[in-house]
Protein backbone atom coordinates (compact mmCIF):
# COMPACT_ATOMS: atom_id res chain seq x y z
CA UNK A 1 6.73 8.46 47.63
CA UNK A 2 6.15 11.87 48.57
CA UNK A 3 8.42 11.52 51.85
CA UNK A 4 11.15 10.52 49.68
CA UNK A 5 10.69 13.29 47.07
CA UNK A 6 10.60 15.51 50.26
CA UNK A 7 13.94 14.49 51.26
CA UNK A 8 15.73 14.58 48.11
CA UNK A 9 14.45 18.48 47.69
CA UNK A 10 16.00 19.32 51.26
CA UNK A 11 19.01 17.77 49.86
CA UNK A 12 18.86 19.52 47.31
CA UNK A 13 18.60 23.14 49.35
CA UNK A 14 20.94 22.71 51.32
CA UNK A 15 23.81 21.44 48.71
CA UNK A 16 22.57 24.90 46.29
CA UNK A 17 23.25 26.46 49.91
CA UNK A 18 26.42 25.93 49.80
CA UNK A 19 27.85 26.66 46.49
CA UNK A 20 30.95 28.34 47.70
CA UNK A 21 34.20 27.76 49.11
CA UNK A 22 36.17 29.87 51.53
CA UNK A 23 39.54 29.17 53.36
CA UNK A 24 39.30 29.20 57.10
CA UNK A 25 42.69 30.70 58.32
CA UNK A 26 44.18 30.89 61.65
CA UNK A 27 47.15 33.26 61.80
CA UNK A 28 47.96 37.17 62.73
CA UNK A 29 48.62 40.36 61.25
CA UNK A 30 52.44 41.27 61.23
CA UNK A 31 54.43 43.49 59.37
CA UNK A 32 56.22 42.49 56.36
CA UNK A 33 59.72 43.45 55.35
CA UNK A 34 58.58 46.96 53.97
CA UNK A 35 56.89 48.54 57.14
CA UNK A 36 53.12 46.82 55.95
CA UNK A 37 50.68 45.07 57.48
CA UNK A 38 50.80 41.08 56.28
CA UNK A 39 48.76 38.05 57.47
CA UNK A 40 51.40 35.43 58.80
CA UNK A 41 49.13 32.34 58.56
CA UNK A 42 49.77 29.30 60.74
CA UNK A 43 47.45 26.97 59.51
CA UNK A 44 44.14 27.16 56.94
CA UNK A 45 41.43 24.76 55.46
CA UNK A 46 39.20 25.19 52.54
CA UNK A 47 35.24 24.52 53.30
CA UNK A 48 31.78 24.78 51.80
CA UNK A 49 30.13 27.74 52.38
CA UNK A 50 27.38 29.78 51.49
CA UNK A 51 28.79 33.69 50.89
CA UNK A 52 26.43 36.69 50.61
CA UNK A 53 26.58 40.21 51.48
CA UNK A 54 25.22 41.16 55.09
CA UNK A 55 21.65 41.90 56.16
CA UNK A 56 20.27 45.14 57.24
CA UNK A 57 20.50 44.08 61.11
CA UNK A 58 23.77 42.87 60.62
CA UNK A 59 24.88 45.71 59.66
CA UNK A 60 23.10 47.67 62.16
CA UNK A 61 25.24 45.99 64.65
CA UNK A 62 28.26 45.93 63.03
CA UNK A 63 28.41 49.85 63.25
CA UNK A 64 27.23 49.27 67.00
CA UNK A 65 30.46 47.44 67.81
CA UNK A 66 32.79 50.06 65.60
CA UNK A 67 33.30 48.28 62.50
CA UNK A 68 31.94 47.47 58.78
CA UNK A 69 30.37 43.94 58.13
CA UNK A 70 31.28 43.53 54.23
CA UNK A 71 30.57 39.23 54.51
CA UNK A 72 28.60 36.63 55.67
CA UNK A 73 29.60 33.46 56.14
CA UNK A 74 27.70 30.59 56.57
CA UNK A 75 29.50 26.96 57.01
CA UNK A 76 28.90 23.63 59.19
CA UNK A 77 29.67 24.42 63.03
CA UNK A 78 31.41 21.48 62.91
CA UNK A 79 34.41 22.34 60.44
CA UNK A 80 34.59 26.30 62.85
CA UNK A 81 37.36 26.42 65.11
CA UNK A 82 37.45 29.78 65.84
CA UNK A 83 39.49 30.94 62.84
CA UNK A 84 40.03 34.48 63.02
CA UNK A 85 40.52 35.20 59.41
CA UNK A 86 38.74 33.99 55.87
CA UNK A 87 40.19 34.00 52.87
CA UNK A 88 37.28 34.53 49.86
CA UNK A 89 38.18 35.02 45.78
CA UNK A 90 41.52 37.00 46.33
CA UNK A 91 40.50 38.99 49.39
CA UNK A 92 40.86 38.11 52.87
CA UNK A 93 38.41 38.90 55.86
CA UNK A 94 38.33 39.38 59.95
CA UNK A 95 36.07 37.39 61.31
CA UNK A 96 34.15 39.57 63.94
CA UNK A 97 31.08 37.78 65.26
CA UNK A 98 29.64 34.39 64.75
CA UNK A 99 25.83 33.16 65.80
CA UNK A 100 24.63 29.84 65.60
CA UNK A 101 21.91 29.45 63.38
CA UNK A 102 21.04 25.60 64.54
CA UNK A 103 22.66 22.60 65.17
CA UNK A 104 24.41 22.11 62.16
CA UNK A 105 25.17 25.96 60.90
CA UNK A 106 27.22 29.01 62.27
CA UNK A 107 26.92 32.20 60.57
CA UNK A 108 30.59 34.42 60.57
CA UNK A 109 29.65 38.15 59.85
CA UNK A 110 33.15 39.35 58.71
CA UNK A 111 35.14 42.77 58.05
CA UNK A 112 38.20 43.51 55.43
CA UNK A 113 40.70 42.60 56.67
CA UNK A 114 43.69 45.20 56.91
CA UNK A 115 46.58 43.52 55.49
């Protein structure tokens, strides 16, 4: 009884986990017609994700590797294929580093994208 109730509560964890969706996108940054910077995507795939705004430490190194983190990302490993790019509510992001948290997680610390 109590082994089942366990298993239903980690069920529930990890769906409130993740509550979000982000698109993964592969592509590049070109410039559009007018002279600005556009992504050209080539392919993309909406996932579950859990979204929140970096740690401390993730920061830290962020600004040790010359950029900004603005994003975490955290999805399955298995639906990462090395996207550069994630599209979240109407912005869109650089992926910059990814660390796998265990064998079912990868967390993508992001950037803004500039296009």
């Amino acid at each position: 009884s109590s082994l089942r109730s366990r298993r239903q509560v980690v069920t529930e964890v990890i769906t409130m986990r993740m509550n979000d969706i982000v698109t993964l996108v592969n592509g590049e940054i070109k410039k559009d017609a007018e002279g600005y910077p556009a992504l050209s995507i080539a392919s993309e795939c909406e996932v579950f994700a859990s979204v929140s705004s970096p740690k401390r430490a993730q920061r830290d190194s962020a600004l040790r590797h010359d950029y900004v983190a603005t994003l975490t990302v955290m999805i399955y490993r298995e639906e990462y294929n090395d996207e550069q790019y994630i599209r979240f509510g109407n912005r869109i992001y650089e992926v910059k580093q990814s660390y796998i948290l265990n064998a079912d997680e990868i967390e993508l610390t992001c950037s803004d994208a500039r296009c």
